[in-house]
PDB file of N, CA and C in Angstrom:
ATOM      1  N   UNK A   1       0.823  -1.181   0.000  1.00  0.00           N
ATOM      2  CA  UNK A   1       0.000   0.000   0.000  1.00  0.00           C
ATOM      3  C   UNK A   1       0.870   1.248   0.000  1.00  0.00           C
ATOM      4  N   UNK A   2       2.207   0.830  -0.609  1.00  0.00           N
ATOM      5  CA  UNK A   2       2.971   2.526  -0.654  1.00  0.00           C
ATOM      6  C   UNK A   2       2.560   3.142  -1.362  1.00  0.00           C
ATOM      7  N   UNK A   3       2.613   4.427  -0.887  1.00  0.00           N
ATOM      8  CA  UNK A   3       1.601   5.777  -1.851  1.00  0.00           C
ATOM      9  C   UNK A   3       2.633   6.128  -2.721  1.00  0.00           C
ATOM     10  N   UNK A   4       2.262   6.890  -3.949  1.00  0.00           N
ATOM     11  CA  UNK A   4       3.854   7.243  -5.107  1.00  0.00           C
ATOM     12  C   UNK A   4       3.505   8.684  -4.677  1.00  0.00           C
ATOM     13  N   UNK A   5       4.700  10.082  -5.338  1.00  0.00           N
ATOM     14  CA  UNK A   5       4.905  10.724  -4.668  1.00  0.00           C
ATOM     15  C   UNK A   5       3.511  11.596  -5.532  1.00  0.00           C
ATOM     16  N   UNK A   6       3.185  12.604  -5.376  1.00  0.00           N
ATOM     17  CA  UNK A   6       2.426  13.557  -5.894  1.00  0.00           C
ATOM     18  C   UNK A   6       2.828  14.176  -7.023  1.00  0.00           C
ATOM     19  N   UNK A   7       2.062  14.021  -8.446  1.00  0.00           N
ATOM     20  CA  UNK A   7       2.422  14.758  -9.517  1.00  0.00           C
ATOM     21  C   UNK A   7       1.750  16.044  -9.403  1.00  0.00           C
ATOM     22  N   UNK A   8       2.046  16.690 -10.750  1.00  0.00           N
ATOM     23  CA  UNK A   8       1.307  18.173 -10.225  1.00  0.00           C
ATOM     24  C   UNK A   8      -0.159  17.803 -11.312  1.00  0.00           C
ATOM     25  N   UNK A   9      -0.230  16.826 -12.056  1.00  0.00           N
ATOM     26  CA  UNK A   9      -1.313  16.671 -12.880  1.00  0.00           C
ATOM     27  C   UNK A   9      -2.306  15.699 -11.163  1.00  0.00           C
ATOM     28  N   UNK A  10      -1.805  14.726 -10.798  1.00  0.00           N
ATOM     29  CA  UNK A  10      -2.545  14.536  -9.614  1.00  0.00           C
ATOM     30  C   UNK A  10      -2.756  15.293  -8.638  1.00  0.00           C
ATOM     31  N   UNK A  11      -2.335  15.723  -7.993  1.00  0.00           N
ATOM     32  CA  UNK A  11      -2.114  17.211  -7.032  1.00  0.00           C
ATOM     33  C   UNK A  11      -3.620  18.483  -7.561  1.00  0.00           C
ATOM     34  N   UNK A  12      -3.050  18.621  -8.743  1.00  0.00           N
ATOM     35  CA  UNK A  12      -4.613  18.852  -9.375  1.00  0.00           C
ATOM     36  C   UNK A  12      -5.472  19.066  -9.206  1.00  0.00           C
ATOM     37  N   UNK A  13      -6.030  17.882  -9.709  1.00  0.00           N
ATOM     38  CA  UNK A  13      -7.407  16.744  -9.348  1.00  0.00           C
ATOM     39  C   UNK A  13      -7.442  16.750  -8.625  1.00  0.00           C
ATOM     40  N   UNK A  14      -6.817  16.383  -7.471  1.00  0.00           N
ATOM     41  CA  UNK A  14      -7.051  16.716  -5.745  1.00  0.00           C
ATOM     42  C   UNK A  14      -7.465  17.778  -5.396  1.00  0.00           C
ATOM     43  N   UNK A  15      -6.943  19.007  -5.647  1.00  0.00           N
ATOM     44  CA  UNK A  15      -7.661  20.121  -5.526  1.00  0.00           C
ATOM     45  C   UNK A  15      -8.320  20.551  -5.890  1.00  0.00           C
ATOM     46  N   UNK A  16      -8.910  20.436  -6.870  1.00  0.00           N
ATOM     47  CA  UNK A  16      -9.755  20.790  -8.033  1.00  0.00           C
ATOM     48  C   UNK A  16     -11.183  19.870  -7.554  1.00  0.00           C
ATOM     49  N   UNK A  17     -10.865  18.517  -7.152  1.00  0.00           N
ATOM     50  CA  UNK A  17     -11.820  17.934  -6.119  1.00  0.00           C
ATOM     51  C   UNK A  17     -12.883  18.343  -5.137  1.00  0.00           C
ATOM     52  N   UNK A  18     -11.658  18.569  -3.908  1.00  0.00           N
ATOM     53  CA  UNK A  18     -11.882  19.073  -2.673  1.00  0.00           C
ATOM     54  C   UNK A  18     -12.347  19.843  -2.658  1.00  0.00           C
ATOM     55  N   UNK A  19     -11.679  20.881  -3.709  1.00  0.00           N
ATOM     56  CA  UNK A  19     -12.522  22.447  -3.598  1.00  0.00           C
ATOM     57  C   UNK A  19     -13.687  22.539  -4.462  1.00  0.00           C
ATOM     58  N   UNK A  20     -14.011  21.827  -5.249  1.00  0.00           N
ATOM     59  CA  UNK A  20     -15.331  21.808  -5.945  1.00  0.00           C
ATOM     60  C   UNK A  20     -16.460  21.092  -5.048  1.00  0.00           C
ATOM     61  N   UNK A  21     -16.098  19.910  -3.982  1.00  0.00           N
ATOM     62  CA  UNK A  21     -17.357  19.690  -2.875  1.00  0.00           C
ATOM     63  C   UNK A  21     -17.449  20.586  -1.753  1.00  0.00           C
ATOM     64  N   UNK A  22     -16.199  21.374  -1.716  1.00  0.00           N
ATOM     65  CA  UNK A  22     -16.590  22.225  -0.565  1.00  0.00           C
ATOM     66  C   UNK A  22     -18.060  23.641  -1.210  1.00  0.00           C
ATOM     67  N   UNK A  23     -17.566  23.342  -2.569  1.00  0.00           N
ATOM     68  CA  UNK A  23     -18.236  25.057  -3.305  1.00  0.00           C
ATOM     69  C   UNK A  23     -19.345  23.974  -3.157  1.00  0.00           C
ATOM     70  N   UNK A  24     -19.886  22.980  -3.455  1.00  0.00           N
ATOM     71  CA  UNK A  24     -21.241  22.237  -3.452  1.00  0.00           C
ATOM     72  C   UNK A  24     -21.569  22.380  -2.215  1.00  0.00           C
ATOM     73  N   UNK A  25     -21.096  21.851  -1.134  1.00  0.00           N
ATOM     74  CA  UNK A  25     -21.408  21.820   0.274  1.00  0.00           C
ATOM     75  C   UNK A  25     -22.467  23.125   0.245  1.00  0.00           C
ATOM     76  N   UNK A  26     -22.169  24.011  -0.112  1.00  0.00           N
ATOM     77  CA  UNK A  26     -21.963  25.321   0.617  1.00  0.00           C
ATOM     78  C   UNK A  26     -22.831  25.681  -0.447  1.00  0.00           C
ATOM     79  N   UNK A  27     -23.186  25.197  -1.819  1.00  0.00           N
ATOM     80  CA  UNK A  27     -24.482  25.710  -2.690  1.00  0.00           C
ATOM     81  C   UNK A  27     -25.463  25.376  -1.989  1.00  0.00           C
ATOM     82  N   UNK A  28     -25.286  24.195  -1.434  1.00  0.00           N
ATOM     83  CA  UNK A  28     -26.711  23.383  -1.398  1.00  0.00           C
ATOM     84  C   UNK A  28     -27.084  24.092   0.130  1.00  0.00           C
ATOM     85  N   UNK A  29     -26.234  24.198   0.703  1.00  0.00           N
ATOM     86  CA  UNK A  29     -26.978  25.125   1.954  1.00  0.00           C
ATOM     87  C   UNK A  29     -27.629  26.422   1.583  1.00  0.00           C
ATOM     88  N   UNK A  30     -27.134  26.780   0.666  1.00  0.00           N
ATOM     89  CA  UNK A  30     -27.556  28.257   0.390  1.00  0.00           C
ATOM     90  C   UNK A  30     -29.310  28.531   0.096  1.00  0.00           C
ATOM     91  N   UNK A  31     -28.962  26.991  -1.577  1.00  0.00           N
ATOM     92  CA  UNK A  31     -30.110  27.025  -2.434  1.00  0.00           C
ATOM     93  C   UNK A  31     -30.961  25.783  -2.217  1.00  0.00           C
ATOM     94  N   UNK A  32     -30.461  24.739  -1.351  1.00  0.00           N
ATOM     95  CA  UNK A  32     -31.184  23.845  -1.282  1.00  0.00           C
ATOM     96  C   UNK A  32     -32.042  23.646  -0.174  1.00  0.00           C
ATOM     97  N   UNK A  33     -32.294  22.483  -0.033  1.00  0.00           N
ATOM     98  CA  UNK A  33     -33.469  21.800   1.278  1.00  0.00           C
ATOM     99  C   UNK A  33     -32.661  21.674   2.304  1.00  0.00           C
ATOM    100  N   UNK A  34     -31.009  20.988   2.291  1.00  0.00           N
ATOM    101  CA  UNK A  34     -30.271  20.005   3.336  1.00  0.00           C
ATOM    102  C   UNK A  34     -29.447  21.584   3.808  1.00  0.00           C
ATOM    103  N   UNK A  35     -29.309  21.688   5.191  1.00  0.00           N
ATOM    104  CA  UNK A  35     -28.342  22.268   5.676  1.00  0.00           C
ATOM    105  C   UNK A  35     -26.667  21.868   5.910  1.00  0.00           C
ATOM    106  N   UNK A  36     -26.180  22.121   6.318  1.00  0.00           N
ATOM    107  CA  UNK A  36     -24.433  22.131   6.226  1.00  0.00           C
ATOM    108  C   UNK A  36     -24.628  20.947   6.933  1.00  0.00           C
ATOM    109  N   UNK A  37     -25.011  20.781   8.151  1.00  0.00           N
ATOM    110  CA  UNK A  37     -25.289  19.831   9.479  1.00  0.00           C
ATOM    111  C   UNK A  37     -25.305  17.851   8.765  1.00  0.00           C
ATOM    112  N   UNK A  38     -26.222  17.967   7.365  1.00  0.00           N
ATOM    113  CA  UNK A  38     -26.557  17.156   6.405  1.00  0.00           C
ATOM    114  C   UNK A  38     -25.340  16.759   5.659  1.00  0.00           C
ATOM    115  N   UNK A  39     -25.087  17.456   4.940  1.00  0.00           N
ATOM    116  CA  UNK A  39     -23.946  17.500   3.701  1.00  0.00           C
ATOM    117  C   UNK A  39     -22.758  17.813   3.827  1.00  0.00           C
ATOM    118  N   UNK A  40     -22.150  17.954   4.884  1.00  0.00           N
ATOM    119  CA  UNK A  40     -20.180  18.076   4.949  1.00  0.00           C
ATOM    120  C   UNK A  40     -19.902  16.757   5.041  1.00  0.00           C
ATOM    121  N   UNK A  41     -20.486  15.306   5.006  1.00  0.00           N
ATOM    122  CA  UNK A  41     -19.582  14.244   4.745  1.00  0.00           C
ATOM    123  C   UNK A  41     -19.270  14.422   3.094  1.00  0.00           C
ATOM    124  N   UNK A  42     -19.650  15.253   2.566  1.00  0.00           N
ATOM    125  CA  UNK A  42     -19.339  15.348   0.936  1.00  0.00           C
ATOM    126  C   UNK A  42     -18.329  15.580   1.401  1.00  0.00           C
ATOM    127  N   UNK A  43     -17.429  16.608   1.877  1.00  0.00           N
ATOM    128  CA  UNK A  43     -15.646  17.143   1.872  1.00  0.00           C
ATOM    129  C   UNK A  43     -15.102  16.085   2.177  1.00  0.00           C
ATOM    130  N   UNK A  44     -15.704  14.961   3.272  1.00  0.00           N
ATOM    131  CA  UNK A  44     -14.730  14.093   3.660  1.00  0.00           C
ATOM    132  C   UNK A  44     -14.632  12.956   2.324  1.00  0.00           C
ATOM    133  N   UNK A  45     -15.593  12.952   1.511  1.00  0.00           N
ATOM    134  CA  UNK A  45     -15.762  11.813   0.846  1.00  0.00           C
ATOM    135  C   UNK A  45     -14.801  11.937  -0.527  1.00  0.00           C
ATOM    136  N   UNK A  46     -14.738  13.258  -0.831  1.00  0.00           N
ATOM    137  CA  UNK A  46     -13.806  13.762  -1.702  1.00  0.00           C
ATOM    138  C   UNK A  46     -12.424  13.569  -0.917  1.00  0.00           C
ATOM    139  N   UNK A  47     -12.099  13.977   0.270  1.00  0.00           N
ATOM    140  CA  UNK A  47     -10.606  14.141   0.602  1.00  0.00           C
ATOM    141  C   UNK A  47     -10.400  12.357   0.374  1.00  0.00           C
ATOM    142  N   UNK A  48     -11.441  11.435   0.538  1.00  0.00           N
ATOM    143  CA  UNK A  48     -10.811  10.210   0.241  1.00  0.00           C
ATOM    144  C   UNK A  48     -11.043   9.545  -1.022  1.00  0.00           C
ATOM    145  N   UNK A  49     -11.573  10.391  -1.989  1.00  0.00           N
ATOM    146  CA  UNK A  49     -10.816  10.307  -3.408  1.00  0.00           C
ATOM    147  C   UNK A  49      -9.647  10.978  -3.623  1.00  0.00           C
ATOM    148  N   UNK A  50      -9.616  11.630  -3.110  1.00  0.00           N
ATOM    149  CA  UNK A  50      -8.053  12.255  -3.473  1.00  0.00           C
ATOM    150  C   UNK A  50      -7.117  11.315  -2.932  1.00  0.00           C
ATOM    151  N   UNK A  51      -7.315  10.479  -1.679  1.00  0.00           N
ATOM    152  CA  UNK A  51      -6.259  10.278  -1.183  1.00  0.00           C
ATOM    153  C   UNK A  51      -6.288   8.579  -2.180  1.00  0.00           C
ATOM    154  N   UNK A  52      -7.539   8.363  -2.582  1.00  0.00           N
ATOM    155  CA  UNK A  52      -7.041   7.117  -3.790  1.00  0.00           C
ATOM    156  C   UNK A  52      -6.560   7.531  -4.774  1.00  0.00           C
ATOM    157  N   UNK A  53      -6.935   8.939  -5.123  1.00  0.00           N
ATOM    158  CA  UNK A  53      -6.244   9.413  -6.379  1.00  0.00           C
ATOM    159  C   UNK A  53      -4.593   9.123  -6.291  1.00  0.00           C
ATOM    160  N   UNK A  54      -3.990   9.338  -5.104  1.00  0.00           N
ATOM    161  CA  UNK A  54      -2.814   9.912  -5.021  1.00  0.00           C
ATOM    162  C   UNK A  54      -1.971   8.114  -4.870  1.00  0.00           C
ATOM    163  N   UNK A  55      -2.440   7.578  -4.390  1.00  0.00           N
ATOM    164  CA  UNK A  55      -1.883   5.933  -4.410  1.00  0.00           C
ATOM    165  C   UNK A  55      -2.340   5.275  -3.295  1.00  0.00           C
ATOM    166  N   UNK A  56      -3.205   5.532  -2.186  1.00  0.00           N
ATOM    167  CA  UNK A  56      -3.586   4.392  -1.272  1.00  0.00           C
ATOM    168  C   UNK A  56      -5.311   4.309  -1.674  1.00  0.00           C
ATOM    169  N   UNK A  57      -5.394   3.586  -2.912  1.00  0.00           N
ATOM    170  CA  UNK A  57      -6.519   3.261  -2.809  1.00  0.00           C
ATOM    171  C   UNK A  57      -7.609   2.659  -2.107  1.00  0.00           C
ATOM    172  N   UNK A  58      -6.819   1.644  -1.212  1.00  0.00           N
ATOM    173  CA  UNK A  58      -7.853   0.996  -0.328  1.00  0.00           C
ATOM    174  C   UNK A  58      -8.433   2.035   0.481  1.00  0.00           C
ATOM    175  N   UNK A  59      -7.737   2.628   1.319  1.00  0.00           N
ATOM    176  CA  UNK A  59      -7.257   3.632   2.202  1.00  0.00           C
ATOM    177  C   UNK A  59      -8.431   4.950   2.059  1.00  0.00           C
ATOM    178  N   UNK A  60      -8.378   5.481   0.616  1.00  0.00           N
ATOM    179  CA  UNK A  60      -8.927   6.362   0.135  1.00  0.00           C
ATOM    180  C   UNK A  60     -11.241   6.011  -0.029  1.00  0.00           C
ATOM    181  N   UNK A  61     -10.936   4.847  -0.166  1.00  0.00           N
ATOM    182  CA  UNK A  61     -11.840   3.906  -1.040  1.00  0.00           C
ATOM    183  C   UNK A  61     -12.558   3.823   0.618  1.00  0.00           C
ATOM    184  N   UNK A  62     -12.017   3.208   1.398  1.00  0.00           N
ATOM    185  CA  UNK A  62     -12.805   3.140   2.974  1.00  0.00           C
ATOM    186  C   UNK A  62     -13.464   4.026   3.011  1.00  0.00           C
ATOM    187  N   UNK A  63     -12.552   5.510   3.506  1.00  0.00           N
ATOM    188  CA  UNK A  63     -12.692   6.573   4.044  1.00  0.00           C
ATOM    189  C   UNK A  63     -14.189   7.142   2.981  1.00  0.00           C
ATOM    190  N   UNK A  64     -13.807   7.073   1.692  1.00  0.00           N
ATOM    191  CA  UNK A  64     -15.127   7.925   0.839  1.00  0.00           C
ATOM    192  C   UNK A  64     -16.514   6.724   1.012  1.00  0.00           C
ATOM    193  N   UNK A  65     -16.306   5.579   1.177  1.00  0.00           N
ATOM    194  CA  UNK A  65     -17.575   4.873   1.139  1.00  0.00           C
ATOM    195  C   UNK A  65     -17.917   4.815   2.676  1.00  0.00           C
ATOM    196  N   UNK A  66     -17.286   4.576   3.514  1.00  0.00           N
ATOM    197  CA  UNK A  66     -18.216   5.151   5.295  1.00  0.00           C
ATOM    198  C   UNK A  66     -18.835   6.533   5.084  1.00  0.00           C
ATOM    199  N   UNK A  67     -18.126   7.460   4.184  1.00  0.00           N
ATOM    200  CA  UNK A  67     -18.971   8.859   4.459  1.00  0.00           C
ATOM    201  C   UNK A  67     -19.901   8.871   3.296  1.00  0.00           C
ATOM    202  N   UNK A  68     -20.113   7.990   2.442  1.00  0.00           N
ATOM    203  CA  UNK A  68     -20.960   7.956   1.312  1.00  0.00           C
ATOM    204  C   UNK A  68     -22.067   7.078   1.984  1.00  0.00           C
ATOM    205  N   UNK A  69     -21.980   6.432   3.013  1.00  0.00           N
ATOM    206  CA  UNK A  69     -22.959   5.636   3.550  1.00  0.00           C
ATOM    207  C   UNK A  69     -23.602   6.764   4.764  1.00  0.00           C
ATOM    208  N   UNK A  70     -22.533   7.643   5.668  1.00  0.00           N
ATOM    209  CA  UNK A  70     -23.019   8.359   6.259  1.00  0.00           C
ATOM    210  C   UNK A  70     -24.018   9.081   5.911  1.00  0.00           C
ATOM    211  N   UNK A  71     -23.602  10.245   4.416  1.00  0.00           N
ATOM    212  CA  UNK A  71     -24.413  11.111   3.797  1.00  0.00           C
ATOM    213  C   UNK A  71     -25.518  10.927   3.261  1.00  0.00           C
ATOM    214  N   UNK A  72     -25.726   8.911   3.046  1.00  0.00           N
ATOM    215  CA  UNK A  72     -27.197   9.000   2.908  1.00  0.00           C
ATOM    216  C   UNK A  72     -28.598   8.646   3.421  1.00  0.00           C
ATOM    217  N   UNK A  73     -27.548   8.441   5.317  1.00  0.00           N
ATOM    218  CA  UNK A  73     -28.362   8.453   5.895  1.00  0.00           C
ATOM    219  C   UNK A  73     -28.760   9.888   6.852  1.00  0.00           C
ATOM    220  N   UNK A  74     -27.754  10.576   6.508  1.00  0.00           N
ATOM    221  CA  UNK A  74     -28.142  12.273   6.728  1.00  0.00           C
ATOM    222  C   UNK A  74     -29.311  12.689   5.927  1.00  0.00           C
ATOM    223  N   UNK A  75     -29.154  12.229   4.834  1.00  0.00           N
ATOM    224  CA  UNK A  75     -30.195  12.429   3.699  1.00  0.00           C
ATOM    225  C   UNK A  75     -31.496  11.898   3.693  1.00  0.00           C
ATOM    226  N   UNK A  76     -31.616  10.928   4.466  1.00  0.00           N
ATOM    227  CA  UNK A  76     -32.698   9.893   4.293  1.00  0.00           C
ATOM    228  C   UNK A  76     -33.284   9.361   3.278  1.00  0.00           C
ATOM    229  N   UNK A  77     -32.167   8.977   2.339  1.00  0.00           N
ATOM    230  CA  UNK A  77     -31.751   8.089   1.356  1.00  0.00           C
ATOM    231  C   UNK A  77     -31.772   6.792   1.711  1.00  0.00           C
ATOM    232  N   UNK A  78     -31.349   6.733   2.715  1.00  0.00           N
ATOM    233  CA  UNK A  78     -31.064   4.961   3.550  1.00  0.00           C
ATOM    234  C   UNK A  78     -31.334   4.539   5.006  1.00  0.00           C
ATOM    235  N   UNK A  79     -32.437   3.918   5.826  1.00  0.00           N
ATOM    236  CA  UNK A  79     -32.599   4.390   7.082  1.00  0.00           C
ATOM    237  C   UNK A  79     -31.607   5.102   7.711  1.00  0.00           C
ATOM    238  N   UNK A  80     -31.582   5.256   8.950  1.00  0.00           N
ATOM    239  CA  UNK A  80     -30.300   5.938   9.999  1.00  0.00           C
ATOM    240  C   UNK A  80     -29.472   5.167  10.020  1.00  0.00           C
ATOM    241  N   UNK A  81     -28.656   5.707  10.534  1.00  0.00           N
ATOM    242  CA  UNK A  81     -27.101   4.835  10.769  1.00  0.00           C
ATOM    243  C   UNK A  81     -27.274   3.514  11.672  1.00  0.00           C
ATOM    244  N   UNK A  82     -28.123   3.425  12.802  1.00  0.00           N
ATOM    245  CA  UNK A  82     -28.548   3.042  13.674  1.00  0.00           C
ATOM    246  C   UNK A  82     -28.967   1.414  12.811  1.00  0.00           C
ATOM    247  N   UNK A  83     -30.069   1.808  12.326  1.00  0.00           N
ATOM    248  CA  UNK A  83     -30.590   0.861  11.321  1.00  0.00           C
ATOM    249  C   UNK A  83     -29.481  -0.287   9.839  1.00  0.00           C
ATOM    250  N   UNK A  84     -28.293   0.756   9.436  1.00  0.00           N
ATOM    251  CA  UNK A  84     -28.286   0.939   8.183  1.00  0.00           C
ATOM    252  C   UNK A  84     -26.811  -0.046   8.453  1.00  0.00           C
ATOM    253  N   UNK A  85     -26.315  -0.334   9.690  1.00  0.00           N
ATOM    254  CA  UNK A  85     -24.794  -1.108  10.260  1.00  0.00           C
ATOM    255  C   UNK A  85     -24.354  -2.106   8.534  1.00  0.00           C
ATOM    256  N   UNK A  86     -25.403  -2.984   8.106  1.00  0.00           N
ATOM    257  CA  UNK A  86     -25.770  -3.574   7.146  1.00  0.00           C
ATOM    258  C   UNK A  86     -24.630  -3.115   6.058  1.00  0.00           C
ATOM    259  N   UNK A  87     -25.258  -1.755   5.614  1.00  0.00           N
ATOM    260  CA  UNK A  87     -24.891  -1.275   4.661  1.00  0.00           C
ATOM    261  C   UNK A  87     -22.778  -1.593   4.908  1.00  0.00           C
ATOM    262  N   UNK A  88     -22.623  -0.816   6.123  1.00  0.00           N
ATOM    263  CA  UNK A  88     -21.167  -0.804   6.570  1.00  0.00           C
ATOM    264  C   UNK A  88     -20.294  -2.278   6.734  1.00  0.00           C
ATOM    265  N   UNK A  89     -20.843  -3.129   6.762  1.00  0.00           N
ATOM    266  CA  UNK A  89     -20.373  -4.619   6.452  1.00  0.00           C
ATOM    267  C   UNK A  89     -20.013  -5.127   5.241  1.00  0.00           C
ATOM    268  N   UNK A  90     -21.140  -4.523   4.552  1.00  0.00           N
ATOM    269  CA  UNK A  90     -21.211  -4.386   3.020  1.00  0.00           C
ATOM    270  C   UNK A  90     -19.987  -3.690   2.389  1.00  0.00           C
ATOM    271  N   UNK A  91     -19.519  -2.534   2.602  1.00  0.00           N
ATOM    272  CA  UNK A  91     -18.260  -2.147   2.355  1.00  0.00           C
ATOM    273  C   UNK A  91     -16.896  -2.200   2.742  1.00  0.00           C
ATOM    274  N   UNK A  92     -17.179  -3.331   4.168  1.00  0.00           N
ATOM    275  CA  UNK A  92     -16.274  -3.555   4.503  1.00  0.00           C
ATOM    276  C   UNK A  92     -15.480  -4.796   3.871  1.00  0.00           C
ATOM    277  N   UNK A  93     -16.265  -5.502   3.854  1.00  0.00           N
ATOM    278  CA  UNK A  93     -16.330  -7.254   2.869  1.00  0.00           C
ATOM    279  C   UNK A  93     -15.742  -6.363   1.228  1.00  0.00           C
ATOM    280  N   UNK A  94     -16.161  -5.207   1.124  1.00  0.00           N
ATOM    281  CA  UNK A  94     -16.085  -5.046  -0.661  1.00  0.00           C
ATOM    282  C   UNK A  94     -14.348  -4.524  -0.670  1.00  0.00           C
ATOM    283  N   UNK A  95     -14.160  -4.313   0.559  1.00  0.00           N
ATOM    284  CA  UNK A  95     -12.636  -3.095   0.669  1.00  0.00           C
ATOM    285  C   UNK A  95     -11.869  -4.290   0.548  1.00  0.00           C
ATOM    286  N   UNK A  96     -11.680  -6.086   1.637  1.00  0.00           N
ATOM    287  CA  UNK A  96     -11.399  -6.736   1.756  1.00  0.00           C
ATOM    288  C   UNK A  96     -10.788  -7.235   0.404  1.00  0.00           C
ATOM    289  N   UNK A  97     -11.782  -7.705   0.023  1.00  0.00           N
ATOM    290  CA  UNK A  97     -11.953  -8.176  -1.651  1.00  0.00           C
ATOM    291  C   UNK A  97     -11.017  -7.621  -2.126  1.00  0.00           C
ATOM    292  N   UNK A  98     -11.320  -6.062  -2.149  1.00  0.00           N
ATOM    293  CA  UNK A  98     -10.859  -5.008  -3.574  1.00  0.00           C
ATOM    294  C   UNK A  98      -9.147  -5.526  -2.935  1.00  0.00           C
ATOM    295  N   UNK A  99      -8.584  -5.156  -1.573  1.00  0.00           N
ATOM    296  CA  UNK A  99      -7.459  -5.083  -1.210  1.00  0.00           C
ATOM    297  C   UNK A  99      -6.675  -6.591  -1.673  1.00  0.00           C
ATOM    298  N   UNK A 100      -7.612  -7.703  -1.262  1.00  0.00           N
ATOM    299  CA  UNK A 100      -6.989  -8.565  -1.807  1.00  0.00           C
ATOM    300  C   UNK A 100      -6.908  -9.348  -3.004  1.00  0.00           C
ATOM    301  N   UNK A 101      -7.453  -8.484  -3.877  1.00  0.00           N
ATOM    302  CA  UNK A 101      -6.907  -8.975  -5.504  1.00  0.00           C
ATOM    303  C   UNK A 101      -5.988  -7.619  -5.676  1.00  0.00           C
ATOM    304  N   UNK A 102      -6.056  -6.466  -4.988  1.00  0.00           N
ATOM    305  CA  UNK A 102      -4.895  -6.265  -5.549  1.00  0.00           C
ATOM    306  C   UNK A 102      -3.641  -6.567  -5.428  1.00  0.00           C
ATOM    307  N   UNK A 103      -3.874  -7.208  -4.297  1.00  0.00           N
ATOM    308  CA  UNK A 103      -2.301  -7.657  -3.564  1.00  0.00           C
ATOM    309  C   UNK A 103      -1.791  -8.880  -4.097  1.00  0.00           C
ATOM    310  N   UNK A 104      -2.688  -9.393  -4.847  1.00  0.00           N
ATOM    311  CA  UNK A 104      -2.412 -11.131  -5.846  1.00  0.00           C
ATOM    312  C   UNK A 104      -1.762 -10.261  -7.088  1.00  0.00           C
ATOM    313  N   UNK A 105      -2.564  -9.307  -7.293  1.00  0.00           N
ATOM    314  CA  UNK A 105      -2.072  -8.714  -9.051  1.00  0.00           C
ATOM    315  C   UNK A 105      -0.372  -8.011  -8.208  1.00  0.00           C
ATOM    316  N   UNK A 106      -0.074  -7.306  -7.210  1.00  0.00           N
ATOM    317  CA  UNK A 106       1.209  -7.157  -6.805  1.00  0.00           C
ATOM    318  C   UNK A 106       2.028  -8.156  -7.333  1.00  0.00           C
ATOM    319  N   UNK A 107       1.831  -9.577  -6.312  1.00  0.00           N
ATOM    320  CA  UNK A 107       2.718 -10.038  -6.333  1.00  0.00           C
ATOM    321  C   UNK A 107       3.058 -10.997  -7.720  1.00  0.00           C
ATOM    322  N   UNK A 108       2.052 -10.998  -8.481  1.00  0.00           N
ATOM    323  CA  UNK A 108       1.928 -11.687  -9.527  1.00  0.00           C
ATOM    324  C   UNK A 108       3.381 -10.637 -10.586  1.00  0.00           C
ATOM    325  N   UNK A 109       3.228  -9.729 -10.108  1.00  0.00           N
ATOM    326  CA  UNK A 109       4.114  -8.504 -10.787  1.00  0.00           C
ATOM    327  C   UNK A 109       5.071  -8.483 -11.138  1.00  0.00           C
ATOM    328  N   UNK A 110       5.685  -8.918  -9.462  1.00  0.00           N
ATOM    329  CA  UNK A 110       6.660  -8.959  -8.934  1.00  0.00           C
ATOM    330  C   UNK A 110       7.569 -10.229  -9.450  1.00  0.00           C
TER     331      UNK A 110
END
């Protein structure tokens, strides 16, 4: 899971990311239904695309799908969190998986 170093074409996208869910965050409070209280797991869910962008995909991939599961039970998209544990097993089993075929395609590499 070593991360490679930061290009400036990735570096980017990272920013260009982050700062485009923060400007959403912050529309949808303005113009929408959901208040801030609702919708700031968007920043976190982006900072963990960036951080798959950048080379720890698993890593990145956790972090944005717990807050992609959070945000839609802020939303009431998906019962409450309370209810929804389900869902979080579900991505945990999928991270497992994802981590360990990539670690077969590693060593297959190698």
């Amino acid at each position: 899971m070593a991360g490679k170093g930061f290009g400036k074409v990735t570096g980017l996208l990272a920013g260009v990311i982050l700062l485009g869910s923060v400007a959403a965050v912050f529309l949808i409070q303005n113009f929408g239904s959901w208040g801030l209280g609702a919708t700031w797991p968007a920043v976190v869910i982006a900072a963990g695309l960036c951080v798959a962008m950048v080379g720890y995909l698993e890593l990145g991939l956790g972090v944005a799908g717990i807050f992609v599961i959070w945000l839609l039970c802020n939303l009431a998209v998906i019962p409450p969190v309370g209810k929804s544990w389900p869902f979080f097993l579900i991505w945990m089993a999928v991270m497992v998986v994802v981590g360990f075929i990539r670690g077969r395609s590693g060593r297959a590499a190698a």
